[in-house]
PDB file of N, CA and C in Angstrom:
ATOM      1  N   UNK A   1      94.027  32.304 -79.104  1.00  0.00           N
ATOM      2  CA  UNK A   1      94.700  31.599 -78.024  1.00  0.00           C
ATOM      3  C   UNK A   1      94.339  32.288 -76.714  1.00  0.00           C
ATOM      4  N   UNK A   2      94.180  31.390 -75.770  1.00  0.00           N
ATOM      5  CA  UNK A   2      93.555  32.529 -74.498  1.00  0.00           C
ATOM      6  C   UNK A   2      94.347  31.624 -72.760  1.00  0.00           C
ATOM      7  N   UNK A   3      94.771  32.330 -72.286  1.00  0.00           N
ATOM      8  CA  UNK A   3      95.322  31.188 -70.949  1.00  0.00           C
ATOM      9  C   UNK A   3      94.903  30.031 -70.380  1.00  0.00           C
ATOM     10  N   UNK A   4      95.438  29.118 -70.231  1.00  0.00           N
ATOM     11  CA  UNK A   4      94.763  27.940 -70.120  1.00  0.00           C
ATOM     12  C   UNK A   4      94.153  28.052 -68.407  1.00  0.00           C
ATOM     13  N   UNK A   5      95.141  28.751 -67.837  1.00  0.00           N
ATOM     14  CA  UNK A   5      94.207  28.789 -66.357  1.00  0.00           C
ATOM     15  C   UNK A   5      93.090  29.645 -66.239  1.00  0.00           C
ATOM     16  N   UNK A   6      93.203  30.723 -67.212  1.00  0.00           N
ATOM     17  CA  UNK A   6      91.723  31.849 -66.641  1.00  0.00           C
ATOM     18  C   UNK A   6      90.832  31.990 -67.835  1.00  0.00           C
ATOM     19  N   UNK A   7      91.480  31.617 -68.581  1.00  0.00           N
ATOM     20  CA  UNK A   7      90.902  31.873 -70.369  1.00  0.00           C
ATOM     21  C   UNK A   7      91.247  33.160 -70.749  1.00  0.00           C
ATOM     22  N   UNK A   8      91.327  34.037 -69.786  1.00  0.00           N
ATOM     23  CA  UNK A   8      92.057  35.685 -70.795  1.00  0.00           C
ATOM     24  C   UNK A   8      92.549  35.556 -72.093  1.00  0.00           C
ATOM     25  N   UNK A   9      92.543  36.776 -72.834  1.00  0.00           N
ATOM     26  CA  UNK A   9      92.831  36.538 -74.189  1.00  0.00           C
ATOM     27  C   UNK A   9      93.965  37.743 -74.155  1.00  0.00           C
ATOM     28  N   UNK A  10      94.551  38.486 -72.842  1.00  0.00           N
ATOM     29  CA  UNK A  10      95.261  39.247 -72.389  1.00  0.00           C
ATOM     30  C   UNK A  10      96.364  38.937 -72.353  1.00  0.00           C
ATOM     31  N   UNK A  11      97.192  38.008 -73.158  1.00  0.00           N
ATOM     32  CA  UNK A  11      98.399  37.484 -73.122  1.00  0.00           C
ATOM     33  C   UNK A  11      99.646  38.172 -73.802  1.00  0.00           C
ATOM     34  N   UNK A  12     100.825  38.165 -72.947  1.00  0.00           N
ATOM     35  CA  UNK A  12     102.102  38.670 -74.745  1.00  0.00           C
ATOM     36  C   UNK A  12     103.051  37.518 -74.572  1.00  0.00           C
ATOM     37  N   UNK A  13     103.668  38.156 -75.776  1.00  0.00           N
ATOM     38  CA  UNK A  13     105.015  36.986 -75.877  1.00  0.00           C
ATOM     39  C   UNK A  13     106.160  37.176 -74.309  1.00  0.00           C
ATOM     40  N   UNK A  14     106.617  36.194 -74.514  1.00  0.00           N
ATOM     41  CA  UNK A  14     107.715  36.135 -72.643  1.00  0.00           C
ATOM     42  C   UNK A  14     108.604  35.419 -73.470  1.00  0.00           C
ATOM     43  N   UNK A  15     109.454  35.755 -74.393  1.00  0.00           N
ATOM     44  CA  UNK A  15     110.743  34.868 -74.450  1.00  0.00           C
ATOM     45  C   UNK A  15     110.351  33.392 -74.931  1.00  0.00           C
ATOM     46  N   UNK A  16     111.263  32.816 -74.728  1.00  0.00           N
ATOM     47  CA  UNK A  16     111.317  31.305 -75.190  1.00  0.00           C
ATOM     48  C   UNK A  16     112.032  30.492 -74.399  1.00  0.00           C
ATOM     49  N   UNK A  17     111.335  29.018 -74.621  1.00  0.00           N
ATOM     50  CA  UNK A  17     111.660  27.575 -73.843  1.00  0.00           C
ATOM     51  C   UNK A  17     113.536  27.883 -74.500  1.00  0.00           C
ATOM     52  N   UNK A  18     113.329  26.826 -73.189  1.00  0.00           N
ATOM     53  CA  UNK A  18     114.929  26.043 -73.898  1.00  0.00           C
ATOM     54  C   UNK A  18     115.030  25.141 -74.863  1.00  0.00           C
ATOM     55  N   UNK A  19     113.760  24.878 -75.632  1.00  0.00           N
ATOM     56  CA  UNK A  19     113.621  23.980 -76.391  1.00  0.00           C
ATOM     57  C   UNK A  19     113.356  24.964 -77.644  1.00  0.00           C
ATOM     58  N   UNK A  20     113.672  26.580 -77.936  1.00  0.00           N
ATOM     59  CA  UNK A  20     113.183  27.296 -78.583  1.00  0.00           C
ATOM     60  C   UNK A  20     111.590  27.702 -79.165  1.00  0.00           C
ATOM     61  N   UNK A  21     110.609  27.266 -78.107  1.00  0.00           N
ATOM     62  CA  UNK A  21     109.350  27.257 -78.671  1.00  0.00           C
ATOM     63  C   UNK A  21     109.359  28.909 -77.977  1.00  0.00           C
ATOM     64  N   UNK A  22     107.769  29.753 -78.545  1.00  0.00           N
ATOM     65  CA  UNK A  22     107.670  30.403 -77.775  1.00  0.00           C
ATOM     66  C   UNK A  22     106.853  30.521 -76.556  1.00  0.00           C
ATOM     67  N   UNK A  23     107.538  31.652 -75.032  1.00  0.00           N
ATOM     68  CA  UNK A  23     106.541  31.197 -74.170  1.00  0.00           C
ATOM     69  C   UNK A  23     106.033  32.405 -74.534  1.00  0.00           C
ATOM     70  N   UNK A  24     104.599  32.425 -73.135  1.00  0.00           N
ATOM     71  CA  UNK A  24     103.510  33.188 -73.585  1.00  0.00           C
ATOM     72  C   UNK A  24     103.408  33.642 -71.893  1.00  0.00           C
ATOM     73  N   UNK A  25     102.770  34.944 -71.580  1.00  0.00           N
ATOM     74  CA  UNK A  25     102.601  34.914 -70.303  1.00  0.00           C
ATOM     75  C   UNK A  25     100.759  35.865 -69.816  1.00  0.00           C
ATOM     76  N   UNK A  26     100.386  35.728 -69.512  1.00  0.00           N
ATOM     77  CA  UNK A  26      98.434  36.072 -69.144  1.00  0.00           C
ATOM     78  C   UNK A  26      99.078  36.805 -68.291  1.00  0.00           C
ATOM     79  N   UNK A  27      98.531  38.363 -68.729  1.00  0.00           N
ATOM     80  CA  UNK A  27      98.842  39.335 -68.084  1.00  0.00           C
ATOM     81  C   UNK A  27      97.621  39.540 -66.867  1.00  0.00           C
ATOM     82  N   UNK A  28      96.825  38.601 -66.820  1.00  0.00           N
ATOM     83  CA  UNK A  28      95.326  38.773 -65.414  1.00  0.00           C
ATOM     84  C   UNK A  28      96.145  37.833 -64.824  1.00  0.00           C
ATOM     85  N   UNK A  29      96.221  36.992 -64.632  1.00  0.00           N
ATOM     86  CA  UNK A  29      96.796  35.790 -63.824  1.00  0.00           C
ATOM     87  C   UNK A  29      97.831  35.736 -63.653  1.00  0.00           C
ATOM     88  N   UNK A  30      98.926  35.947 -64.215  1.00  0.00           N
ATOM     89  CA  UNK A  30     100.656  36.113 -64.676  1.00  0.00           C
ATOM     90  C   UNK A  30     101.370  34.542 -65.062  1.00  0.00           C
ATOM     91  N   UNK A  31      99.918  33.577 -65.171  1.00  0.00           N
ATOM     92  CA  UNK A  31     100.861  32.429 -65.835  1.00  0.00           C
ATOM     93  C   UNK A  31     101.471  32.582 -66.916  1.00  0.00           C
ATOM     94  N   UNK A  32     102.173  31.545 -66.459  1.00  0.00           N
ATOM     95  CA  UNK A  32     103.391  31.328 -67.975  1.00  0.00           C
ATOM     96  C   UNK A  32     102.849  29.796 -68.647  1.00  0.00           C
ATOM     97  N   UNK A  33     103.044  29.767 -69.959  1.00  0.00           N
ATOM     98  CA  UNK A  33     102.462  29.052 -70.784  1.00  0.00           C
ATOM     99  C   UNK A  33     103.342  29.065 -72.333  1.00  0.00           C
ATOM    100  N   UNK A  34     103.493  27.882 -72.455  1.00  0.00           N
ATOM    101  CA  UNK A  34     103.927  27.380 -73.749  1.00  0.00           C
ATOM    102  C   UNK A  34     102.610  26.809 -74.781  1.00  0.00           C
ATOM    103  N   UNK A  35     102.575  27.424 -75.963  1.00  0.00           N
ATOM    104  CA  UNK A  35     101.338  26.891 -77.067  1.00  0.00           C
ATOM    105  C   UNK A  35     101.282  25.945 -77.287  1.00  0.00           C
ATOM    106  N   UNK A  36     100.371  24.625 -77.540  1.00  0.00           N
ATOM    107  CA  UNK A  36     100.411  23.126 -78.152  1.00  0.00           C
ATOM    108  C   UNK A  36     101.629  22.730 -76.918  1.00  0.00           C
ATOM    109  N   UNK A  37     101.702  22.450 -75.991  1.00  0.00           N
ATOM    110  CA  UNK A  37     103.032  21.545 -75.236  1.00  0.00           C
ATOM    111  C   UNK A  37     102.911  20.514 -75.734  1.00  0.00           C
ATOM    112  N   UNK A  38     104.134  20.216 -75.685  1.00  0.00           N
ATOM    113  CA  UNK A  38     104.073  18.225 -75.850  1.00  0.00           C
ATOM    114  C   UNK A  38     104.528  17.976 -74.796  1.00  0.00           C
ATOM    115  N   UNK A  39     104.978  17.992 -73.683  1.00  0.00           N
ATOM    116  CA  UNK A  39     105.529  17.416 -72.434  1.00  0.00           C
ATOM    117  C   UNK A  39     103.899  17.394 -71.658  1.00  0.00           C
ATOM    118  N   UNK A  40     103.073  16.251 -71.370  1.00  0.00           N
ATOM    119  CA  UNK A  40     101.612  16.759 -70.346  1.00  0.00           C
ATOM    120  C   UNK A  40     102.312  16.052 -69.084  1.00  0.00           C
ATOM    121  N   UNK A  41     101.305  16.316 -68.013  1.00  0.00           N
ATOM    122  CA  UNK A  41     101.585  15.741 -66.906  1.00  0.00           C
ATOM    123  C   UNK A  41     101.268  14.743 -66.625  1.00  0.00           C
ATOM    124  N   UNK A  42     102.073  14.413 -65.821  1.00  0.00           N
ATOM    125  CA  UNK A  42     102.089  12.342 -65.631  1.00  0.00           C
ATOM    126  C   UNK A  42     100.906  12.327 -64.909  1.00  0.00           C
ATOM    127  N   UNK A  43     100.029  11.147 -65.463  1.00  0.00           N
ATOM    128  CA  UNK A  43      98.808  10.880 -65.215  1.00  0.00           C
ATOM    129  C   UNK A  43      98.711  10.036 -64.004  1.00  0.00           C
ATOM    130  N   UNK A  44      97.696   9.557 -63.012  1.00  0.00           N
ATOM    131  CA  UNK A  44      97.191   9.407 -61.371  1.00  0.00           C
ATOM    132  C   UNK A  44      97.425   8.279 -61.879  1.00  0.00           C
ATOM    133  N   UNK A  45      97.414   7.083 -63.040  1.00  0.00           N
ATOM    134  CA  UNK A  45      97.773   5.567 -62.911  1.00  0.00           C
ATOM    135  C   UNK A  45      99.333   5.205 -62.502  1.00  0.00           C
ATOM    136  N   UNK A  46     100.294   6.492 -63.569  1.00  0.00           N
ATOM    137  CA  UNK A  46     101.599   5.831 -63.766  1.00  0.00           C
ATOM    138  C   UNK A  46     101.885   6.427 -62.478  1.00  0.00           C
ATOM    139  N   UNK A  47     101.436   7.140 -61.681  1.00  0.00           N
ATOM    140  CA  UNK A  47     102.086   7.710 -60.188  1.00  0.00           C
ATOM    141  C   UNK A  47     102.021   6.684 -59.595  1.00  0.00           C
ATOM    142  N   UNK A  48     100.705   6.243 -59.493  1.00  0.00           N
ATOM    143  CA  UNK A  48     100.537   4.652 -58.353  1.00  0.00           C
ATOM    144  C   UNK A  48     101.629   3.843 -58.916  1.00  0.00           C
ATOM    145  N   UNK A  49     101.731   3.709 -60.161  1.00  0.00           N
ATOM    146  CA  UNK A  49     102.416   2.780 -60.486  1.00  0.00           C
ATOM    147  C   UNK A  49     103.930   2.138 -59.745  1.00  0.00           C
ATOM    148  N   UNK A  50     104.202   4.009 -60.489  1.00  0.00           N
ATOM    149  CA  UNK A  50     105.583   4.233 -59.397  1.00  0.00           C
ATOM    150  C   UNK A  50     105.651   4.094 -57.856  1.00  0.00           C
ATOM    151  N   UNK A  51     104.967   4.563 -57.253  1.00  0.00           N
ATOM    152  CA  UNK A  51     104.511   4.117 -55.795  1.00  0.00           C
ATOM    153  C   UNK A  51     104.662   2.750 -55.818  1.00  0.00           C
ATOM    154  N   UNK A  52     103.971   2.001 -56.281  1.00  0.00           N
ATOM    155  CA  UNK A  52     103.953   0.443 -56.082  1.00  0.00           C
ATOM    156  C   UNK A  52     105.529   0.108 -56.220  1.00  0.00           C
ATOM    157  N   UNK A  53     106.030   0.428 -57.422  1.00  0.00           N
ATOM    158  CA  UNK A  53     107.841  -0.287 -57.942  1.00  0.00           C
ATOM    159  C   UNK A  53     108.970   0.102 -56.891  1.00  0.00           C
ATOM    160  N   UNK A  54     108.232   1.665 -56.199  1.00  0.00           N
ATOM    161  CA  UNK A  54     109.018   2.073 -55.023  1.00  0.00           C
ATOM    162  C   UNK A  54     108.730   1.095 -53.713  1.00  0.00           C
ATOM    163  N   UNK A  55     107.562   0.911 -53.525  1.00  0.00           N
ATOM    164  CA  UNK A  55     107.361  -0.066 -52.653  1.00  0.00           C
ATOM    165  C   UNK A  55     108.371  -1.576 -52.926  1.00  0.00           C
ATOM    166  N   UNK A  56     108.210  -1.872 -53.545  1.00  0.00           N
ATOM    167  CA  UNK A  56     109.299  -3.362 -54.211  1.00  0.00           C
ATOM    168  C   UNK A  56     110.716  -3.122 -54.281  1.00  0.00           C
ATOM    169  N   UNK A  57     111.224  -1.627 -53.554  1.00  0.00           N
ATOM    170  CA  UNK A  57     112.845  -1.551 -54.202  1.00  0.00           C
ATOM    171  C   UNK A  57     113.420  -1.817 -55.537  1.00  0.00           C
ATOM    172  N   UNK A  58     112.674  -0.901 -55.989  1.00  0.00           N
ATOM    173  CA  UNK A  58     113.069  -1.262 -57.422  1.00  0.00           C
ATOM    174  C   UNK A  58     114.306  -0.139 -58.035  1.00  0.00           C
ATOM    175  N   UNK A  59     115.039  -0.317 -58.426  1.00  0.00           N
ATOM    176  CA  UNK A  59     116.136   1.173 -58.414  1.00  0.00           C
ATOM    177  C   UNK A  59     115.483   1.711 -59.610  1.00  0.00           C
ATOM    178  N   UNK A  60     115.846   3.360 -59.378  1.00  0.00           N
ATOM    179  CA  UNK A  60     115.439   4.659 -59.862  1.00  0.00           C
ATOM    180  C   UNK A  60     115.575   4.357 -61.146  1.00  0.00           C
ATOM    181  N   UNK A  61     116.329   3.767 -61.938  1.00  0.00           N
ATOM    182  CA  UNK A  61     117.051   3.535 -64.037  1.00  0.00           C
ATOM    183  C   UNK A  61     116.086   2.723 -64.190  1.00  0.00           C
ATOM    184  N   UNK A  62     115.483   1.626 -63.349  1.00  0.00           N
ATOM    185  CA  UNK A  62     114.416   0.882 -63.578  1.00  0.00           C
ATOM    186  C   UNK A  62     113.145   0.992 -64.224  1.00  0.00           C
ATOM    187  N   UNK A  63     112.843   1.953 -62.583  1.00  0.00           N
ATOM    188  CA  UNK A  63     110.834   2.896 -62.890  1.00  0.00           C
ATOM    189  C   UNK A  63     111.235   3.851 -63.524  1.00  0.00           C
ATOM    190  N   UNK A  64     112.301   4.513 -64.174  1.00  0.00           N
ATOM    191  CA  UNK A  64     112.658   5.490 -65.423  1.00  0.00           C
ATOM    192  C   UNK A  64     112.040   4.716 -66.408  1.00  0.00           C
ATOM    193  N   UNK A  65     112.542   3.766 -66.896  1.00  0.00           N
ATOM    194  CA  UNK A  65     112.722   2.503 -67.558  1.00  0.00           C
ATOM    195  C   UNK A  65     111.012   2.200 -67.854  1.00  0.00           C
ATOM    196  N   UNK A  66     110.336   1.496 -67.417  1.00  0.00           N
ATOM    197  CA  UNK A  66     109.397   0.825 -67.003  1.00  0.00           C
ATOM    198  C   UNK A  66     108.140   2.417 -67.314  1.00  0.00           C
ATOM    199  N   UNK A  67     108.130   3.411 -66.678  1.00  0.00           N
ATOM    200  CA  UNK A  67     106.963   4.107 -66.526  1.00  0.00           C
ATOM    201  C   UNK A  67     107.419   5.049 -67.684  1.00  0.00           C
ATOM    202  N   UNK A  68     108.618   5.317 -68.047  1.00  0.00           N
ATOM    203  CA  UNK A  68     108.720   6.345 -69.557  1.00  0.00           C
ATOM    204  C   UNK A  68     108.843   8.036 -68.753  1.00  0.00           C
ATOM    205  N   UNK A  69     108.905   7.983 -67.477  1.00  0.00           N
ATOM    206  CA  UNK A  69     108.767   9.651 -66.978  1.00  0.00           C
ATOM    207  C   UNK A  69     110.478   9.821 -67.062  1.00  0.00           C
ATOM    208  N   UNK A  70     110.959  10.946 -66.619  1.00  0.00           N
ATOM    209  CA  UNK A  70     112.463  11.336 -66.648  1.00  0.00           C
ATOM    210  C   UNK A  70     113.008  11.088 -65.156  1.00  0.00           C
ATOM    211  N   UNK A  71     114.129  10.840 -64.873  1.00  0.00           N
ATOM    212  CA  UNK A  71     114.794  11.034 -64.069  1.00  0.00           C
ATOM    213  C   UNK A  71     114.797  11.833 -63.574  1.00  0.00           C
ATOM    214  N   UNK A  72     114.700  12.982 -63.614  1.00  0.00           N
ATOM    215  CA  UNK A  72     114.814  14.176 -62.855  1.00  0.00           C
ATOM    216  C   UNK A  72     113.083  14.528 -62.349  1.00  0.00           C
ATOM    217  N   UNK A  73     111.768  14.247 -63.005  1.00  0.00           N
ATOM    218  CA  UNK A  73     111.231  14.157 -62.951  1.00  0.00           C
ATOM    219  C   UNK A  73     110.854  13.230 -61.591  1.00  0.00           C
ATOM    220  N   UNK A  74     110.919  11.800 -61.908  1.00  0.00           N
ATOM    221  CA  UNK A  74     111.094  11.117 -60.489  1.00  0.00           C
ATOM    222  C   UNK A  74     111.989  11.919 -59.443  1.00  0.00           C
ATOM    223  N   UNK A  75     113.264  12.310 -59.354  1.00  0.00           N
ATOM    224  CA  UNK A  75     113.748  12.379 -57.821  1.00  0.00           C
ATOM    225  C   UNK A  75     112.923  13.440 -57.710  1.00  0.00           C
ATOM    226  N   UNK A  76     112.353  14.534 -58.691  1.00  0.00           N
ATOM    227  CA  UNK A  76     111.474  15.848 -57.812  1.00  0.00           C
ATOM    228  C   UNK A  76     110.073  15.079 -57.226  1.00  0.00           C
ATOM    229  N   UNK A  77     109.750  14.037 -57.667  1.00  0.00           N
ATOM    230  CA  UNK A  77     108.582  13.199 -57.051  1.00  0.00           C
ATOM    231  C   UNK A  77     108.878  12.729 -55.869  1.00  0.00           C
ATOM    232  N   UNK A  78     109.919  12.172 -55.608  1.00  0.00           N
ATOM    233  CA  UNK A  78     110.530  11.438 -54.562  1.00  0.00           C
ATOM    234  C   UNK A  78     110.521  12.356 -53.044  1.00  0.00           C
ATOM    235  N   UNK A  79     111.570  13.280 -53.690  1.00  0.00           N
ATOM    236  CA  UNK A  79     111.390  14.613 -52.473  1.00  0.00           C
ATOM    237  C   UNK A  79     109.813  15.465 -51.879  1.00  0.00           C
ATOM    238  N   UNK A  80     108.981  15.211 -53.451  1.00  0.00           N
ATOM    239  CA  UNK A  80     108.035  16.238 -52.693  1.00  0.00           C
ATOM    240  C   UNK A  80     107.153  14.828 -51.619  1.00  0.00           C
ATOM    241  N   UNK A  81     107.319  13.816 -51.676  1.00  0.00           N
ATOM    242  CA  UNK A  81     106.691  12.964 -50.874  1.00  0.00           C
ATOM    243  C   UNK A  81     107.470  12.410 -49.671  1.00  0.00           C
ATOM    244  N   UNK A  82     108.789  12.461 -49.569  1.00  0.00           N
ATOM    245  CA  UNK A  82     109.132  12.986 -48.380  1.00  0.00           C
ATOM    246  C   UNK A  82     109.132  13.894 -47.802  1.00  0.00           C
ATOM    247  N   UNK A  83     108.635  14.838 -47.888  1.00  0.00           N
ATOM    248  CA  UNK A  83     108.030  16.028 -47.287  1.00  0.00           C
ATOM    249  C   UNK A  83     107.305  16.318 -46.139  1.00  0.00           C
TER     250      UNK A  83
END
């Protein structure tokens, strides 16, 4: 297993998710990293997407609804683009 940002193979254990997996942390870089994630990041289509449903007034339970991302997920989207 080696860091996904630098490739180091310089890594130790850091505790654990709240989901009990373990994390991992690259002692060259100091990322933090979980093994195999299943949560990836929302991909450049479903963003436009959302952009567009925001454009239409569409309420927030909706494009939850509709694009499959989280709620909390959207309002941290929301804020960093009012910015």
């Amino acid at each position: 297993m080696g860091c996904p940002r630098c490739q180091s193979t310089a890594i130790i254990r850091y505790g654990h998710t709240h989901y009990g997996k373990p994390r991992f942390r690259c002692r060259d870089c100091s990322r933090q990293f979980v093994e195999n994630a299943t949560r990836q990041p929302i991909d450049e289509a479903t963003r436009q997407l959302i952009d567009k449903l925001l454009l239409e007034e569409m309420p927030l339970a909706a494009i939850v609804r509709v694009t499959g991302v989280s709620r909390r997920w959207l309002q941290l989207y929301l804020k960093q683009k009012n910015q």
